[in-house]
Protein backbone atom coordinates (compact mmCIF):
# COMPACT_ATOMS: atom_id res chain seq x y z
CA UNK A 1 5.74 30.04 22.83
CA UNK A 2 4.73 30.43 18.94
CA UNK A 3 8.40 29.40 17.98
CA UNK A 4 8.24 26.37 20.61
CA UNK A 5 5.25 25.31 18.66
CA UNK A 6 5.90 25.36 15.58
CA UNK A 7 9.26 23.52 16.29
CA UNK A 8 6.94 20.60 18.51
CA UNK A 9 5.04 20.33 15.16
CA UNK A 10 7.71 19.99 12.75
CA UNK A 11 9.66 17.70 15.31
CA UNK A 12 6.30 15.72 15.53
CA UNK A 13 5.49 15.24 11.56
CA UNK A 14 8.77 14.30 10.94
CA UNK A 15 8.54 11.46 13.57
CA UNK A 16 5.31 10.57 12.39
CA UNK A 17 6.84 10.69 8.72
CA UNK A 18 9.66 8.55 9.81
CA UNK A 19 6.86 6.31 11.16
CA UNK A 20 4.81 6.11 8.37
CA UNK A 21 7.79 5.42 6.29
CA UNK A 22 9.16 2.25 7.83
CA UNK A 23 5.82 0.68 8.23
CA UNK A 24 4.99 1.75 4.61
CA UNK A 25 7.66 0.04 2.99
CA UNK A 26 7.70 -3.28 5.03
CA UNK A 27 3.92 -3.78 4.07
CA UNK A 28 3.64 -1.89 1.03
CA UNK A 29 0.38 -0.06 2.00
CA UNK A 30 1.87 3.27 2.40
CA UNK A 31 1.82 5.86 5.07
CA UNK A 32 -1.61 7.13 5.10
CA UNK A 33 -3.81 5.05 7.84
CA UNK A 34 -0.66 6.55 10.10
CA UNK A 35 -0.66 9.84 8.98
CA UNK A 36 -4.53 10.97 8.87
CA UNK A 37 -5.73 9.91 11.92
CA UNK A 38 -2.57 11.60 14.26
CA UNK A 39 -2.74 14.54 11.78
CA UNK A 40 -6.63 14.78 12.61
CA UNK A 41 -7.13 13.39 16.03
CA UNK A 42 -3.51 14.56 17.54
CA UNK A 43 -3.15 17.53 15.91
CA UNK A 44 -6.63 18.63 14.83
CA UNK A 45 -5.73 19.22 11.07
CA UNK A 46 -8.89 19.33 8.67
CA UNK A 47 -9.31 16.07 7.12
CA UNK A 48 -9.08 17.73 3.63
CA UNK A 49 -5.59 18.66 4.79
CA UNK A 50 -4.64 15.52 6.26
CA UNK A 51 -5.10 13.58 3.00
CA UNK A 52 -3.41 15.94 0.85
CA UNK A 53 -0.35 14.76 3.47
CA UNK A 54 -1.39 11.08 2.84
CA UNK A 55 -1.33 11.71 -0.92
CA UNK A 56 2.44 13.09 -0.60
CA UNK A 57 3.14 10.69 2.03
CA UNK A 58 2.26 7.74 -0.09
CA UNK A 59 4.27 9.19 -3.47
CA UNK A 60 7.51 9.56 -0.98
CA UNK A 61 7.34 6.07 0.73
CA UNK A 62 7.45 4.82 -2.75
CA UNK A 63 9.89 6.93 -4.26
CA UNK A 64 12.37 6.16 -0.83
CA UNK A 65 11.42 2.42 -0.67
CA UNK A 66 11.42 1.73 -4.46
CA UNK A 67 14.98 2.79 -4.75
CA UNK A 68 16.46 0.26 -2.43
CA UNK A 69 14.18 -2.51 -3.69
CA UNK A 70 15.06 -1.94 -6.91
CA UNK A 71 18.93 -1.82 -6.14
CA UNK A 72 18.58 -5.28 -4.06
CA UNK A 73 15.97 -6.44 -7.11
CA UNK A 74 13.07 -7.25 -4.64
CA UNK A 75 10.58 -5.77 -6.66
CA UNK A 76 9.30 -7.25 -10.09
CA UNK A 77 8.97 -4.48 -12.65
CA UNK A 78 7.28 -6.59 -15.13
CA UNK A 79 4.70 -7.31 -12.70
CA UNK A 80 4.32 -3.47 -11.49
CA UNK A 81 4.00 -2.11 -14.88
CA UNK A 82 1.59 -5.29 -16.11
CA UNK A 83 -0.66 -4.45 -13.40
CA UNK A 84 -0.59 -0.61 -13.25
CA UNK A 85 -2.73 -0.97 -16.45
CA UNK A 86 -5.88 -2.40 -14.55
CA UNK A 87 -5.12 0.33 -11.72
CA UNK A 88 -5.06 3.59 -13.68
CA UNK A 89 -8.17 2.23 -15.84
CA UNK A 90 -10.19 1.49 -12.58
CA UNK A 91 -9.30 4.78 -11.50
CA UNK A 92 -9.60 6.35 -14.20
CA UNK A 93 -13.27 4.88 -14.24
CA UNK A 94 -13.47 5.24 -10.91
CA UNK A 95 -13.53 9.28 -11.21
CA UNK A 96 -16.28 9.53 -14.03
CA UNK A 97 -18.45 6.64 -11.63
CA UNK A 98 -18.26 8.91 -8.42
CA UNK A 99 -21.65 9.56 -7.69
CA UNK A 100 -23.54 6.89 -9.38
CA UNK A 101 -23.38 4.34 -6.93
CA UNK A 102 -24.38 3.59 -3.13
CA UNK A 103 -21.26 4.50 -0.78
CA UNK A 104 -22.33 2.43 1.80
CA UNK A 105 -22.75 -0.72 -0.22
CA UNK A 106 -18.80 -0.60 -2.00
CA UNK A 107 -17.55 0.52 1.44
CA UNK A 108 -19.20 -2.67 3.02
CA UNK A 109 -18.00 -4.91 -0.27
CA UNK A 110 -14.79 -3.59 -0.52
CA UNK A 111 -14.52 -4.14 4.15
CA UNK A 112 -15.97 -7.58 3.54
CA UNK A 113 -12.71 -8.55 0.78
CA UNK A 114 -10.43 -7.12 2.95
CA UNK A 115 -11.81 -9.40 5.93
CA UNK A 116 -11.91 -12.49 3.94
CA UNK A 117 -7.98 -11.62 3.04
CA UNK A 118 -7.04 -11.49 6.64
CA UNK A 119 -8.51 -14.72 6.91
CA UNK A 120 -6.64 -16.16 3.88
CA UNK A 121 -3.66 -14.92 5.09
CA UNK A 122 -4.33 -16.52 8.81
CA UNK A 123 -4.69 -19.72 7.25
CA UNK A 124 -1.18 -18.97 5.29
CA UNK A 125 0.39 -18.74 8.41
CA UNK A 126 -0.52 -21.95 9.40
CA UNK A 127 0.94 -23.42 6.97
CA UNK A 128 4.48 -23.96 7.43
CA UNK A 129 5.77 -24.13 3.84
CA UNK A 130 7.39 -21.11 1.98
CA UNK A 131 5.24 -18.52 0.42
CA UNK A 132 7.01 -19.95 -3.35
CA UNK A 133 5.98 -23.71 -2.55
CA UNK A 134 3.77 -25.49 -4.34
CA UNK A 135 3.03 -22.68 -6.94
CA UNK A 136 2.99 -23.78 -10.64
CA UNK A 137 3.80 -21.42 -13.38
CA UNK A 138 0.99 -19.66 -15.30
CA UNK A 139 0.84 -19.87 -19.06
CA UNK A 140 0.33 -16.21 -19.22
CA UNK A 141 2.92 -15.07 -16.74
CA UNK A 142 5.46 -16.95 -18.55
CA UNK A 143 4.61 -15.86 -22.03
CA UNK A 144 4.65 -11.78 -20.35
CA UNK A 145 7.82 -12.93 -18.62
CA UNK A 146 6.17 -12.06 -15.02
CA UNK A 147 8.60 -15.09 -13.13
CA UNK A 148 10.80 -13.32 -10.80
CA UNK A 149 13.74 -14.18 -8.34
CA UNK A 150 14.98 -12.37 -5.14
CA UNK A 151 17.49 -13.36 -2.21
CA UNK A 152 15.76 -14.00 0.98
CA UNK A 153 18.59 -12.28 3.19
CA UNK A 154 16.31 -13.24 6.71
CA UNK A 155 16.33 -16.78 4.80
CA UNK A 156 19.79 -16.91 3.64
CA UNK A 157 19.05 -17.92 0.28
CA UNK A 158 17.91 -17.55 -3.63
CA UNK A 159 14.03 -17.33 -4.01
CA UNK A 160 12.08 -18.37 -7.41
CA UNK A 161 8.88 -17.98 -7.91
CA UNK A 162 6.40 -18.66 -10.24
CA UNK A 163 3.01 -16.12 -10.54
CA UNK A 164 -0.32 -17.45 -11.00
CA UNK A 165 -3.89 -16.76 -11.69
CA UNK A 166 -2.56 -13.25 -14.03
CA UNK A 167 -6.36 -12.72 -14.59
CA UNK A 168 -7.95 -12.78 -11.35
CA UNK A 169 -4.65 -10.49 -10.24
CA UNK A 170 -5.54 -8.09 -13.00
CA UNK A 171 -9.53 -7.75 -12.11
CA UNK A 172 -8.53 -7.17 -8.47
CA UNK A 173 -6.11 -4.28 -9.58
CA UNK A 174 -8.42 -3.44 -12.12
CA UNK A 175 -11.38 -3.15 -8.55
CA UNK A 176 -8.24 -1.58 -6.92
CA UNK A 177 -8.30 1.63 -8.88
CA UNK A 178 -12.01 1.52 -8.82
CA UNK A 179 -12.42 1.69 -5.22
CA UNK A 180 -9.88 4.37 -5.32
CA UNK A 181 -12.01 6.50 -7.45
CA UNK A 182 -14.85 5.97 -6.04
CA UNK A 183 -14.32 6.34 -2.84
CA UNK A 184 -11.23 8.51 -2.93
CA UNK A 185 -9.01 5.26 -0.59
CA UNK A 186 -5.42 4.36 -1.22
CA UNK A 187 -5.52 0.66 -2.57
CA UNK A 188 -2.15 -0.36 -1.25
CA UNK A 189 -4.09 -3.08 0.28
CA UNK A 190 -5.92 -4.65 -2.43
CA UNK A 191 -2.31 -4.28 -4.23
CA UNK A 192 -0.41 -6.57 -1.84
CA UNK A 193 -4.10 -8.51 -1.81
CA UNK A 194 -3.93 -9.09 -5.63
CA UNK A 195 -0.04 -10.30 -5.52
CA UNK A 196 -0.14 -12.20 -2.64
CA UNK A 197 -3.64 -13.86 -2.05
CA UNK A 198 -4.10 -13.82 -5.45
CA UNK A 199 -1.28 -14.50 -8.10
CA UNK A 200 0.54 -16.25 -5.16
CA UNK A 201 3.62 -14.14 -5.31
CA UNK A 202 5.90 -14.21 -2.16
CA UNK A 203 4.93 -11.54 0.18
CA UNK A 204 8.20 -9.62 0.23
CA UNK A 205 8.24 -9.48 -3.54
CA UNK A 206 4.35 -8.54 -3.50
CA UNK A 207 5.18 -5.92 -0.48
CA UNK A 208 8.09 -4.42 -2.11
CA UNK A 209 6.24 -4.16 -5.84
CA UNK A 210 2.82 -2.71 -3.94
CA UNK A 211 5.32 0.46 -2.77
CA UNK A 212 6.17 1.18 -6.45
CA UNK A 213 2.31 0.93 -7.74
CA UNK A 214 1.35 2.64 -4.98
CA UNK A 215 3.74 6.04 -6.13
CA UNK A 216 2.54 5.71 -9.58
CA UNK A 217 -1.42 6.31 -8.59
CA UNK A 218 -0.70 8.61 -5.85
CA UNK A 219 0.88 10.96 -8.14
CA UNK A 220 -1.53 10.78 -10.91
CA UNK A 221 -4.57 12.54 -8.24
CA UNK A 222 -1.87 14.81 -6.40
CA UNK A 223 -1.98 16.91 -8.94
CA UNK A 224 -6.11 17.25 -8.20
CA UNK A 225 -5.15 17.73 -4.76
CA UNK A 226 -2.56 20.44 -5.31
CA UNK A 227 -5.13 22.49 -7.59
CA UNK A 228 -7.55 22.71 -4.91
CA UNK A 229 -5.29 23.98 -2.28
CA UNK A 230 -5.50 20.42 -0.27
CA UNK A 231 -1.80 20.23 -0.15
CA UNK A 232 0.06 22.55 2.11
CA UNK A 233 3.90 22.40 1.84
CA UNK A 234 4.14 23.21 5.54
CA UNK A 235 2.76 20.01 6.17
CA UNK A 236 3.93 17.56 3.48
CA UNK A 237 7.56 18.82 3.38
CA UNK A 238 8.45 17.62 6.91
CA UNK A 239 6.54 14.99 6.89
CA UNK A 240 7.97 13.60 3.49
CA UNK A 241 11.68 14.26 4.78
CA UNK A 242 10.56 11.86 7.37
CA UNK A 243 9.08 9.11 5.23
CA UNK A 244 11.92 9.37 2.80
CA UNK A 245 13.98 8.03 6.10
CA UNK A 246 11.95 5.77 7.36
CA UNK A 247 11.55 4.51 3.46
CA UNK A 248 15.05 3.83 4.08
CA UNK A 249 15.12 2.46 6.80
CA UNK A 250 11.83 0.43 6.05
CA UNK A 251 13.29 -1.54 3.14
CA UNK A 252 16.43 -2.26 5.19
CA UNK A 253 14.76 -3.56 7.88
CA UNK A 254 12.26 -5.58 5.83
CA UNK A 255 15.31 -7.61 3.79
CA UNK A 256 16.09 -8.98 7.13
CA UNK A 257 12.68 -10.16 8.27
CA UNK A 258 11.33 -13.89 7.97
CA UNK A 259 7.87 -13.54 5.42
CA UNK A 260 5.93 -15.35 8.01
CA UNK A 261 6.65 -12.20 10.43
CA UNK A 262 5.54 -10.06 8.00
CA UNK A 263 2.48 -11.71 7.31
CA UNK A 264 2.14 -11.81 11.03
CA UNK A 265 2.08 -8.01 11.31
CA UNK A 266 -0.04 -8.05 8.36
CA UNK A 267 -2.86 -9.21 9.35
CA UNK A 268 -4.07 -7.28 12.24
CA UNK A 269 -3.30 -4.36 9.33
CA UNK A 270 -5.30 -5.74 7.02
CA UNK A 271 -8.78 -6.27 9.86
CA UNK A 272 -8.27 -2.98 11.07
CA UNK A 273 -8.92 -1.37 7.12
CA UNK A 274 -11.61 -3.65 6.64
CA UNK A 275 -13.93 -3.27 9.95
CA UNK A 276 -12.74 0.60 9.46
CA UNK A 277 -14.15 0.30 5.81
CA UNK A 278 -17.58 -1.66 6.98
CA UNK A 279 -18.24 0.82 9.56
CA UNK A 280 -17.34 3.89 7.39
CA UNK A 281 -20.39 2.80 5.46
CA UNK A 282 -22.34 3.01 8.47
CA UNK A 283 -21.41 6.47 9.33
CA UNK A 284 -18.56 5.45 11.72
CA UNK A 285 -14.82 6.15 11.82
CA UNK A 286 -12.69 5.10 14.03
């Protein structure tokens, strides 16, 4: 019966990693709103386990996905590496902040953005134009070279697109690591937030770019996580053989999809996170 267990679980993490993977690197939030409440609720791991997981889970979605989008040049590097600044110096801050301010009121704040996002992105789908329409280029983004051009295979065609409002992007990474410090969240969101709702970016390039970022924070705390015992490899291994193939199968799947479906799956993401994150302030999880 032990054996027939321990082969359920394995079988079971890797589906869940397989999971996690695909939906990961379609939306470019990562793996862990998947992965910690089965690993908790379904399988009655300790929390502190179940985010070590999320930590590895996020660092292989990106590694899996980043690959691909990188080969079919859907993500824009100049962009990823531009903004990683703001991220790692939020987080960064983040970490020596924890402690110093009310949880309840940043969980509520940061809820309340996320909310007002899903509603931006509502009213994008109601408008029928392309995600690259009517988007001028930004003085700052042109001078850092931050313009970018992918093919649309869903659309059939050659995308360019121009990136706006660099500053405003760069604050909203910049609260993206800080909310990750603080209040020890993957920011995933707030990355495909500051792309899309933000600097205006298509949402496949902002998805696909998000999956990179997200690798290059996660790995930066795993290390915390390994040192105090948070990550077991019985755990993370099977579950990041199975996000390295959904990662796969993720990116291929997302080439192929119209942005407006994407958006459409999007946004009952993105309300989910934020009424999780208001009522986490209150005490509640669900």
């Amino acid at each position: 019966m032990k054996v027939k267990h321990v082969i359920y679980s394995l079988l079971l993490m890797l589906g869940v990693g397989v999971l996690a993977g695909v939906f990961g690197a379609i939306l470019g939030i990562g793996g862990g709103m998947i992965i910690t409440p089965i690993l908790t609720l379904a399988m009655g791991l300790d929390i502190k386990y179940a985010i070590g997981a999320s930590i590895i889970a996020v660092i292989a979605t990106s590694s899996g996905s980043t690959i691909a989008y990188l080969k079919d040049e859907m993500l824009n590097l100049r962009v990823a590496m531009f903004l990683e600044i703001a991220t790692t110096v939020g987080a960064v801050l983040g970490a020596v902040l924890t402690g110093m301010f009310n949880a309840t009121f940043l969980f509520f704040l940061f809820g309340a953005l996320l909310i007002f996002t899903t509603y931006n992105m509502i009213r994008k789908l109601m408008n029928k134009n392309s995600d690259a329409e009517n988007v001028k280029a930004d003085r700052i983004a042109t001078e850092l070279n931050l313009n970018g051009t992918y093919y649309d295979k869903a659309l059939n065609k050659q995308v360019d697109y121009q990136v706006q409002n660099v500053p405003g992007g760069f604050a909203m990474m910049f609260g993206a690591g800080l909310a990750s410090g603080l209040l020890g969240i993957g920011s995933g969101a707030f990355k495909v937030l500051a792309m899309d709702t933000i600097m205006h970016m298509p949402l496949k390039p902002s998805s696909a770019t998000s999956n990179l970022m997200m690798g290059v924070t996660a790995a930066a705390s795993a290390m915390v996580y390994f040192f105090n015992g948070s990550i077991k490899a019985g755990i993370a291994a099977p579950l990041a053989i199975g996000i390295l193939v959904g990662a796969l199968i993720g990116t291929r799947i997302m080439q192929h999809l119209k942005p407006r479906l994407i958006r459409m799956i999007f946004v009952p993401v993105m309300l989910y996170l934020g009424v999780q994150m208001i009522l986490k302030g209150f005490g509640v999880t669900i």
